[in-house]
C-alpha atoms as a PDB file:
ATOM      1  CA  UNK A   1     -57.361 -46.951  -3.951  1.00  0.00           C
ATOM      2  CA  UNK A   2     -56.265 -48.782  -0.855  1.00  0.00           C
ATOM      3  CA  UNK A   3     -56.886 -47.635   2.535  1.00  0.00           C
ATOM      4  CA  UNK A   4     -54.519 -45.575   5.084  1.00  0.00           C
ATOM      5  CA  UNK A   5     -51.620 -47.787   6.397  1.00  0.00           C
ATOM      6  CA  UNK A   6     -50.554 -46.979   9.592  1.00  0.00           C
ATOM      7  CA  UNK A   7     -46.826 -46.828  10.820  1.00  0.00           C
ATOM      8  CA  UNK A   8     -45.109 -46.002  14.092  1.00  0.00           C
ATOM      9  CA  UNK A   9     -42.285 -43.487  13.901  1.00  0.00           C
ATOM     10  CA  UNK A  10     -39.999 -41.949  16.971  1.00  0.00           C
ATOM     11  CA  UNK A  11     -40.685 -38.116  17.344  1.00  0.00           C
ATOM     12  CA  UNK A  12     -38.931 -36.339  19.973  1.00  0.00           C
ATOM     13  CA  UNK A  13     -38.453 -39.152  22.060  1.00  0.00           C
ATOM     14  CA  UNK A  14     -42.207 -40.322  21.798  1.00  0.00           C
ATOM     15  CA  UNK A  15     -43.751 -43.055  19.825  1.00  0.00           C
ATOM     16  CA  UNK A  16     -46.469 -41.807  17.444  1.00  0.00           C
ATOM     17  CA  UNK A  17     -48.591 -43.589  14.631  1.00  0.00           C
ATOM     18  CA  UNK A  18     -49.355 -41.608  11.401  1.00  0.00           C
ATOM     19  CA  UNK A  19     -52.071 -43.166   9.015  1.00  0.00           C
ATOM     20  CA  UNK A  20     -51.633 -42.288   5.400  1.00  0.00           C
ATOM     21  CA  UNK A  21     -52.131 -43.674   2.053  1.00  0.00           C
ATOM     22  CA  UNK A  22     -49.733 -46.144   0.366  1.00  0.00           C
ATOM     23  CA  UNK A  23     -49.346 -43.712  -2.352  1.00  0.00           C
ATOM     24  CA  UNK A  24     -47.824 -40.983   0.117  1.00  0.00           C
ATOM     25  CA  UNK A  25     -46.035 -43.552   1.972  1.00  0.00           C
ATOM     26  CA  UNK A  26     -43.955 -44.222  -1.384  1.00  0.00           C
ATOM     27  CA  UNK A  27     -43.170 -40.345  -1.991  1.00  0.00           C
ATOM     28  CA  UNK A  28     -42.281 -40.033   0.961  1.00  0.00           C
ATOM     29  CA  UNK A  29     -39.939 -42.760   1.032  1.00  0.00           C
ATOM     30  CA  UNK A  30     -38.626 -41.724  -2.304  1.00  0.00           C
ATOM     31  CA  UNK A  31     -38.193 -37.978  -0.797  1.00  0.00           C
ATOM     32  CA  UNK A  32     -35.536 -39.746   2.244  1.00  0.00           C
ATOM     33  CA  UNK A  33     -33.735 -41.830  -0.346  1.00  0.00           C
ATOM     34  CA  UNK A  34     -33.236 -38.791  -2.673  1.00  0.00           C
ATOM     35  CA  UNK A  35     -31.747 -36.619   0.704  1.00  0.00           C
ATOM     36  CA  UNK A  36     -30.081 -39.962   1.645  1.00  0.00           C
ATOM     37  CA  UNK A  37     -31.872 -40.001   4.942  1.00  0.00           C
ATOM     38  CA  UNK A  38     -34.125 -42.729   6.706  1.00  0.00           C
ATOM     39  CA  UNK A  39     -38.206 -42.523   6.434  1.00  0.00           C
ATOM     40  CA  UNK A  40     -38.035 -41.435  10.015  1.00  0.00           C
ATOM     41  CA  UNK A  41     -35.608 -38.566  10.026  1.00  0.00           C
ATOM     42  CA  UNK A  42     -37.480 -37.056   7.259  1.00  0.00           C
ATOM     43  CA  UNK A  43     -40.576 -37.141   9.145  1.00  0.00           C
ATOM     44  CA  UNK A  44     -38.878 -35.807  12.343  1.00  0.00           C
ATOM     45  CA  UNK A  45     -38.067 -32.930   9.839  1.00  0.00           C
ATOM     46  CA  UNK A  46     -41.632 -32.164   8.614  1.00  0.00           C
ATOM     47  CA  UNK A  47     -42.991 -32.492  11.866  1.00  0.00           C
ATOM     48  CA  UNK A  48     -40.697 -29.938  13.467  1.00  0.00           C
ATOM     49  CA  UNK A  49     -41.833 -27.159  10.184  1.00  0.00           C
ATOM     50  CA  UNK A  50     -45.111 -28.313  10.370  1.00  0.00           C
ATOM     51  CA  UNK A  51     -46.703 -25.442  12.777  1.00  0.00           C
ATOM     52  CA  UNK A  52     -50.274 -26.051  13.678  1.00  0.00           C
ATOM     53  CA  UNK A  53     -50.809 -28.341  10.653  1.00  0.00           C
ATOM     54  CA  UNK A  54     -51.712 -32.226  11.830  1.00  0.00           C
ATOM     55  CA  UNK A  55     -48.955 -34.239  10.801  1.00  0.00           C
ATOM     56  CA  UNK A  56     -50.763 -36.300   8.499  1.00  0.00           C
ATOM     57  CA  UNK A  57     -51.658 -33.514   6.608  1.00  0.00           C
ATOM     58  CA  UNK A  58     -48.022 -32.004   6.748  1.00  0.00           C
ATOM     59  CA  UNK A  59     -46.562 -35.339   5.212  1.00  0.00           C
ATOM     60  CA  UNK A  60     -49.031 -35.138   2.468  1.00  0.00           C
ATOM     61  CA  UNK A  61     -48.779 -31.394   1.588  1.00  0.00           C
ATOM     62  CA  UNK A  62     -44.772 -32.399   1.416  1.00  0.00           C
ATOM     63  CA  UNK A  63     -45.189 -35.173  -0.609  1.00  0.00           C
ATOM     64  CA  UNK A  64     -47.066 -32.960  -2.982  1.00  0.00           C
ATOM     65  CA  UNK A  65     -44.631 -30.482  -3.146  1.00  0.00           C
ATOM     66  CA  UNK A  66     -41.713 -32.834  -3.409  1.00  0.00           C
ATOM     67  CA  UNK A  67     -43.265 -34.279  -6.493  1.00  0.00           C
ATOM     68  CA  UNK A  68     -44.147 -31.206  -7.813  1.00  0.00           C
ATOM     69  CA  UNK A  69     -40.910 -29.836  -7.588  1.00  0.00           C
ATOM     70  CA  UNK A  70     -39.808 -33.249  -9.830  1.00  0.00           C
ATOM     71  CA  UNK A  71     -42.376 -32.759 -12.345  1.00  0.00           C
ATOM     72  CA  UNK A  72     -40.773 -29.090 -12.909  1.00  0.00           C
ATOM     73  CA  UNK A  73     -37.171 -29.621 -12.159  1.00  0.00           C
ATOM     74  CA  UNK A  74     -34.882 -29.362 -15.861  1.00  0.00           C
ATOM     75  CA  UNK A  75     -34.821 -32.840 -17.272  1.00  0.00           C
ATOM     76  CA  UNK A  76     -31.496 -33.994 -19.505  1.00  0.00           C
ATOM     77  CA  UNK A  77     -32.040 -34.304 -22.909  1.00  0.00           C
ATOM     78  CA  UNK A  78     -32.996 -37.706 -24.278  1.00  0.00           C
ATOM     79  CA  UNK A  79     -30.041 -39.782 -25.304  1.00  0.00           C
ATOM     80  CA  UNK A  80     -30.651 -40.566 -29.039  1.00  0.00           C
ATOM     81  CA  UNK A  81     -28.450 -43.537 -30.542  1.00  0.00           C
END
């Protein structure tokens, strides 16, 4: 597995960098498009429910529940021709 990529995002009006794998980096990513909102306004939104949990760590526990939630979300049918 690779290493942690960092990125800069905005938070609050201050510049912050959060280091996390690529793997995480492409939920999350995935997470925005599906709520039709940038990378960095998701973020801003898990950092302001995150509590006392780093943010790394808040981003990843998301991720894992957004892809949980896919795995057991209904699925249509497969279309049979």
């Amino acid at each position: 597995m690779p290493g942690l990529r960092k990125r800069s995002v905005n938070l609050v009006g201050h510049a912050t960098s959060l280091a996390l794998e690529p793997e995480f980096w492409a939920v999350l990513e995935d997470a925005a498009a599906a709520r039709g909102q940038s990378l960095a306004a998701l973020i801003q939104s898990v950092d302001r429910e995150r509590s006392e949990r780093p943010l790394a760590s808040a981003c990843r526990v998301f991720a894992l529940e957004h892809v949980t939630q896919l795995a057991l979300s209904p699925r249509p049918p497969p279309v049979i021709d």
